[in-house]
C-alpha atoms as a PDB file:
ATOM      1  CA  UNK A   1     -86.339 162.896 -13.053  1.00  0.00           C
ATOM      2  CA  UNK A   2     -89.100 160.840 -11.083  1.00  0.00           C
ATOM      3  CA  UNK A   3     -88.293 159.550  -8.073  1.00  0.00           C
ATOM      4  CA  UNK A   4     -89.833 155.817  -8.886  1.00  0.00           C
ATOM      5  CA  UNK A   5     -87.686 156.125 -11.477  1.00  0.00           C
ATOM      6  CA  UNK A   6     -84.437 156.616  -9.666  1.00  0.00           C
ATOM      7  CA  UNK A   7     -85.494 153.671  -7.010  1.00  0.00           C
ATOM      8  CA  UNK A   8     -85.832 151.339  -9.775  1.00  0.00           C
ATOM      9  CA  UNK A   9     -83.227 152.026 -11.590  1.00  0.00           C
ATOM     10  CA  UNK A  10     -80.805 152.051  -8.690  1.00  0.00           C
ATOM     11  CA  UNK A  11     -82.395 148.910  -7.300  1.00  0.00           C
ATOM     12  CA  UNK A  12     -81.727 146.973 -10.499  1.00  0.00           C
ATOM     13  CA  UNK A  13     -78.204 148.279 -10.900  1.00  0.00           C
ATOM     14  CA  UNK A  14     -77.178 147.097  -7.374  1.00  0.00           C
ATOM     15  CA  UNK A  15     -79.105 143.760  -7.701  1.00  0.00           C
ATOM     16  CA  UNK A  16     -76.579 143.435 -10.895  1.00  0.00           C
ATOM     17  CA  UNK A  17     -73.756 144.816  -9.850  1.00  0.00           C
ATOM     18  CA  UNK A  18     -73.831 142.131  -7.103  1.00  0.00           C
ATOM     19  CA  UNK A  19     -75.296 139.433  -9.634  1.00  0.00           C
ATOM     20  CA  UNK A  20     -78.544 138.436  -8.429  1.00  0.00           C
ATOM     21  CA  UNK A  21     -81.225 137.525  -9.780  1.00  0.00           C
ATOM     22  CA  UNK A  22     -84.658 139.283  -9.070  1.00  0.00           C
ATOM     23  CA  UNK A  23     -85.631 135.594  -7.265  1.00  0.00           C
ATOM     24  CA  UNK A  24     -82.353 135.963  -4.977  1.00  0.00           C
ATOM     25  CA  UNK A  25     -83.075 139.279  -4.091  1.00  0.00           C
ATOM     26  CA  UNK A  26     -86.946 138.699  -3.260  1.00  0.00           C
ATOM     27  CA  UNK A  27     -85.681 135.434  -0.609  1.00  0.00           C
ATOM     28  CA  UNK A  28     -82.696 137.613   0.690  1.00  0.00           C
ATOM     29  CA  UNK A  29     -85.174 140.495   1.295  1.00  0.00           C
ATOM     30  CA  UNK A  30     -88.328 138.232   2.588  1.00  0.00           C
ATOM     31  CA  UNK A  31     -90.351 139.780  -0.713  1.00  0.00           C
ATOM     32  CA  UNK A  32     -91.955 138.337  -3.661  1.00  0.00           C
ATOM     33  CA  UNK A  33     -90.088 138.127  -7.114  1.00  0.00           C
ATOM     34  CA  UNK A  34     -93.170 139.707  -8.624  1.00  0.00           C
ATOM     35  CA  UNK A  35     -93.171 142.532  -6.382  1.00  0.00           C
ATOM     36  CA  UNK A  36     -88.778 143.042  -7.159  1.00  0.00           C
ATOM     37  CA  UNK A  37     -89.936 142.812 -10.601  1.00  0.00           C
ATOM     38  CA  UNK A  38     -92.944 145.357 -10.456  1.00  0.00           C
ATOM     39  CA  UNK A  39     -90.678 148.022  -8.588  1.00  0.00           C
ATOM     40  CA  UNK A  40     -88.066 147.554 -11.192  1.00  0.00           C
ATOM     41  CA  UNK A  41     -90.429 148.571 -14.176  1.00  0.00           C
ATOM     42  CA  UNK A  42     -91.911 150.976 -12.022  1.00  0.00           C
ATOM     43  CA  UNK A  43     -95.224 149.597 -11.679  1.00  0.00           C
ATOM     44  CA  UNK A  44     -95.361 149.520  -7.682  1.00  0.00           C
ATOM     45  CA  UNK A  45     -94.735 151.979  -4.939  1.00  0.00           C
ATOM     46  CA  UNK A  46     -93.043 150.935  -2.291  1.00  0.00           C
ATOM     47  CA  UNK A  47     -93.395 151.663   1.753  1.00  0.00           C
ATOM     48  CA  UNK A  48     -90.380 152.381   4.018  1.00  0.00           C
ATOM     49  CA  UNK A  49     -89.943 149.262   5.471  1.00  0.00           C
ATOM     50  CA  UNK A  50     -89.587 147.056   2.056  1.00  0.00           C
ATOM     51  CA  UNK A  51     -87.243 150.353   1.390  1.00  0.00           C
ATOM     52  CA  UNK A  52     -84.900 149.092   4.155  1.00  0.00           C
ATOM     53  CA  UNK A  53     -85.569 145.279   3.264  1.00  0.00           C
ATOM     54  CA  UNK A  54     -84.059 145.984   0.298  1.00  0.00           C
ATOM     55  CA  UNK A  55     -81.347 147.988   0.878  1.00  0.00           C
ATOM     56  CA  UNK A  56     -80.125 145.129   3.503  1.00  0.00           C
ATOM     57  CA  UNK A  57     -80.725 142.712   1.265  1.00  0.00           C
ATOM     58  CA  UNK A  58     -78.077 144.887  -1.105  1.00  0.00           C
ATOM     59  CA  UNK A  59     -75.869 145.449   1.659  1.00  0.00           C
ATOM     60  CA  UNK A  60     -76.113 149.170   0.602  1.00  0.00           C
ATOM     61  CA  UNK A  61     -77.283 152.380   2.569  1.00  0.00           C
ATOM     62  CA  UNK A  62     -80.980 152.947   1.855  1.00  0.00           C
ATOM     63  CA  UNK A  63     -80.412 156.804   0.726  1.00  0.00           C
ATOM     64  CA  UNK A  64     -78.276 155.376  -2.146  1.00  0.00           C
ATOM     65  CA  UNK A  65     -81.612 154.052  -3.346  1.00  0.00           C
ATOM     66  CA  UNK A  66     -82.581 157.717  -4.271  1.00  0.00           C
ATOM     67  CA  UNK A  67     -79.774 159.294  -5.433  1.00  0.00           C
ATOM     68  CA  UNK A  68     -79.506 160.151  -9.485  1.00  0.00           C
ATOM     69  CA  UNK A  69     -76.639 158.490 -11.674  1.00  0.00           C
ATOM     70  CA  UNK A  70     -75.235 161.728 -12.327  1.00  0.00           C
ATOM     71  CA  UNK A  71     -74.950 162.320  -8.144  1.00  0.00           C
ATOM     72  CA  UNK A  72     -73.665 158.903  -7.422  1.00  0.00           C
ATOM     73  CA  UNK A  73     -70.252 158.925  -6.388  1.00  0.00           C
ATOM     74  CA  UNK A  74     -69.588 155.478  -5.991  1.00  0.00           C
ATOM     75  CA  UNK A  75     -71.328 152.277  -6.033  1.00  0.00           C
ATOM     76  CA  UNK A  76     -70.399 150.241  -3.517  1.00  0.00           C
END
């Protein structure tokens, strides 16, 4: 599996698990909704810091980002 792939699907599935919107997590990150909803349909790369920007803004470890449903233990 591609690793763009497993960021933007694990992005999305914490930004619902925690119900937000793409627009709620673009403000509580400091990024554009455009750019949330580019990574999420894999259309963008993304650098290390808007990495960590969004893994604060998820309240989640930013390796949990890149780790496969079938090696995620838990989603916190």
């Amino acid at each position: 599996m591609q690793l763009i792939h497993v960021f933007a699907s694990n992005v999305k599935h914490y930004r619902q698990s925690r119900n937000l919107s793409q627009e709620q997590l673009a403000e509580l990150s400091g990024l554009h909704r455009t750019y949330i909803s580019a990574l999420e349909r894999e259309r963008r790369n993304i650098s290390i810091d808007n990495i960590q920007k969004i893994a604060e803004a998820l309240n989640v470890d930013a390796y949990l980002l890149f780790i496969s449903d079938l090696e995620r233990i838990d989603c916190p």
